[in-house]
N, C-alpha and C. Protein backbone atom coordinates (compact mmCIF):
# COMPACT_ATOMS: atom_id res chain seq x y z
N UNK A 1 37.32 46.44 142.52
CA UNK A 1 38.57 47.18 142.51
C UNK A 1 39.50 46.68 141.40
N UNK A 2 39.48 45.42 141.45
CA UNK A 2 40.54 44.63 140.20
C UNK A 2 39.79 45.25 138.45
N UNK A 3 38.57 45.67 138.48
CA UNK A 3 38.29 45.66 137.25
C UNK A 3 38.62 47.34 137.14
N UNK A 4 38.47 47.99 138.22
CA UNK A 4 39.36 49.87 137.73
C UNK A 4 40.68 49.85 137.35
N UNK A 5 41.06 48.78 138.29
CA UNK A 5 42.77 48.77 137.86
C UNK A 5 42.93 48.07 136.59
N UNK A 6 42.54 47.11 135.73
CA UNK A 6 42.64 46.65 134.78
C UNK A 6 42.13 47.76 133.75
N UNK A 7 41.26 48.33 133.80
CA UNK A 7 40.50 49.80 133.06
C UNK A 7 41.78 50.84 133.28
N UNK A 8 42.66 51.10 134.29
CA UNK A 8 43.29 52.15 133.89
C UNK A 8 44.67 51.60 133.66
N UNK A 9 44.96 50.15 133.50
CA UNK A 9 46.46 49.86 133.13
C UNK A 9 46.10 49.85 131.40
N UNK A 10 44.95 49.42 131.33
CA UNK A 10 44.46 49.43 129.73
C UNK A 10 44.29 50.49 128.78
N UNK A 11 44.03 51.64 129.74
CA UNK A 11 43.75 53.58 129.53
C UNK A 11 45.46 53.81 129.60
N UNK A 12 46.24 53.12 130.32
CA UNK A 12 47.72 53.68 130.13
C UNK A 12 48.50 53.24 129.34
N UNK A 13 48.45 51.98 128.55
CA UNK A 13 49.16 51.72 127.70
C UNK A 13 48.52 51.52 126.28
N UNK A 14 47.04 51.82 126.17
CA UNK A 14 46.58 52.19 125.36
C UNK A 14 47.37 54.04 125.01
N UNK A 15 47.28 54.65 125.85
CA UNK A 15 47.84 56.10 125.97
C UNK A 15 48.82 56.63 125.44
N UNK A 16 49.89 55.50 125.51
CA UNK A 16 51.18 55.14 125.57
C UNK A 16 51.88 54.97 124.45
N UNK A 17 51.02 53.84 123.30
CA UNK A 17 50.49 53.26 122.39
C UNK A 17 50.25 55.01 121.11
N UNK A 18 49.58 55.18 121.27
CA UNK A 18 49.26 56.33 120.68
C UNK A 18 50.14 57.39 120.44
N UNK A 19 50.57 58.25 121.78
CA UNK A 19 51.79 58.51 122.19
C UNK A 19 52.66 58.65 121.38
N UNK A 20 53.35 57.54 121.29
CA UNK A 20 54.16 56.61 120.37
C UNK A 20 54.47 56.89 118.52
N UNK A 21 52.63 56.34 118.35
CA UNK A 21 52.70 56.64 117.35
C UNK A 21 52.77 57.97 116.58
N UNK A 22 52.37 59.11 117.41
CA UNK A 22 52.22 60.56 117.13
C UNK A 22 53.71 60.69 116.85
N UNK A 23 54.33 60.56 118.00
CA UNK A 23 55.62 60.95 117.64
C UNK A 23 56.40 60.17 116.74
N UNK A 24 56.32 58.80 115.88
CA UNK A 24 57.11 58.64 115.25
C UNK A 24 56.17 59.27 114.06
N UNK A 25 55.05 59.19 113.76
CA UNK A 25 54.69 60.24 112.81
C UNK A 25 55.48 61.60 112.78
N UNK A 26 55.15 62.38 113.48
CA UNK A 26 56.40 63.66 113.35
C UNK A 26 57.26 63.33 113.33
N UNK A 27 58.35 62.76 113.91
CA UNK A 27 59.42 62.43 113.23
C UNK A 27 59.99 62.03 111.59
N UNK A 28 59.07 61.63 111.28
CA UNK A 28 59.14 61.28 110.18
C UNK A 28 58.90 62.08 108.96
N UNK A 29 57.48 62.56 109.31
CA UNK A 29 57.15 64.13 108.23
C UNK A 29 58.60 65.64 108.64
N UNK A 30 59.16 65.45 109.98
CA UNK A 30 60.45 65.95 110.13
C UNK A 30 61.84 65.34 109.15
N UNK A 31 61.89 64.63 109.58
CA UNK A 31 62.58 64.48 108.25
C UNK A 31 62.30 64.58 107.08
N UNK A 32 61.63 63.85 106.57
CA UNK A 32 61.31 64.18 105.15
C UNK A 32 60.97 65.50 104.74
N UNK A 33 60.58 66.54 105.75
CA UNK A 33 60.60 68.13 105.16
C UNK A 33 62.30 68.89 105.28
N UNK A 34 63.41 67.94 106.11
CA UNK A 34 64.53 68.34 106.48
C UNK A 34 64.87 68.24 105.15
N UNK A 35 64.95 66.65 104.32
CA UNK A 35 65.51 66.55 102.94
C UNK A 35 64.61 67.11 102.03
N UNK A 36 63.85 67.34 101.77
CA UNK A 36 63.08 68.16 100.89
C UNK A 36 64.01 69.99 100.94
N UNK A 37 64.24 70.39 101.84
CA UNK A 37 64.91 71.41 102.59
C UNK A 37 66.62 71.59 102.32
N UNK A 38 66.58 70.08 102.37
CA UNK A 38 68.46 69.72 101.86
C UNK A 38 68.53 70.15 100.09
N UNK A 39 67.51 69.36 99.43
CA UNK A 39 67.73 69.44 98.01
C UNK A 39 67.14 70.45 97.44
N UNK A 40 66.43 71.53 98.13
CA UNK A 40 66.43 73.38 97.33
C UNK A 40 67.85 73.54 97.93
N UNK A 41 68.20 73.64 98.82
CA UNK A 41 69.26 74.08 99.33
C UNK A 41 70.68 73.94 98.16
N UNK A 42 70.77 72.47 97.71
CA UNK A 42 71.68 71.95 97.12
C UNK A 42 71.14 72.20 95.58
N UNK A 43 70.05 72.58 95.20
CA UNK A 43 69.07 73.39 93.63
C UNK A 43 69.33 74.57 93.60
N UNK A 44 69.77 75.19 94.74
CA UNK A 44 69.96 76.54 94.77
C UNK A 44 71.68 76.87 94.74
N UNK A 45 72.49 76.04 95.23
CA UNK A 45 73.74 76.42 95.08
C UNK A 45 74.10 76.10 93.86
N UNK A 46 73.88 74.83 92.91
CA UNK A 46 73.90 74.78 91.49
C UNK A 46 73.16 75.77 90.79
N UNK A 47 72.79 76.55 91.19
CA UNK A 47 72.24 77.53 90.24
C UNK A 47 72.12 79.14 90.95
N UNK A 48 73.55 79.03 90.98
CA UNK A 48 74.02 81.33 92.07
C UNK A 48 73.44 81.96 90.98
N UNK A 49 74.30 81.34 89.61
CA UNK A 49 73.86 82.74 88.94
C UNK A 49 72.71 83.24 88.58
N UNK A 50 71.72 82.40 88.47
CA UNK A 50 69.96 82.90 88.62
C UNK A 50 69.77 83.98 89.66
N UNK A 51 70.31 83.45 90.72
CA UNK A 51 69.93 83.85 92.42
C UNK A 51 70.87 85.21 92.50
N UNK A 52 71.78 85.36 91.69
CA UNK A 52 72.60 86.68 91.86
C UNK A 52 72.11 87.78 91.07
N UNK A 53 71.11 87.25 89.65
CA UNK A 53 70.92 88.45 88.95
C UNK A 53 69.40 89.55 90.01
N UNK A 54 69.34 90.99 89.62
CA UNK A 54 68.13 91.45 90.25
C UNK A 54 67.18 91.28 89.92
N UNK A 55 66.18 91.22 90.54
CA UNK A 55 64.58 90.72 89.66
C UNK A 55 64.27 92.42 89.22
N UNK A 56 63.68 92.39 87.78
CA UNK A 56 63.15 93.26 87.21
C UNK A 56 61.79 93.37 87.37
């Protein structure tokens, strides 16, 4: 019995562990697509008058 319970405290924070890391991965590719997102944003307001003429 002691060796299932050691097998699933090991399956849970192994789990946990992982978990973890997924999400600070997304977090991270989240941000970095937020500022990527910030600076067209801020490429695009330095430059209306491109963005105002009609495309031919």
């Amino acid at each position: 019995m002691t060796i299932w319970t050691i097998l699933l405290i090991t399956s849970g924070l192994a789990f946990l562990v992982l978990l973890g890391y997924v999400v600070y991965g997304v977090k991270a590719e989240l941000i970095e697509t937020l500022d990527d997102l910030k600076a067209d944003v801020d490429e695009s307001v330095a430059h209306e008058e491109i963005l105002d003429q009609p495309m031919e």
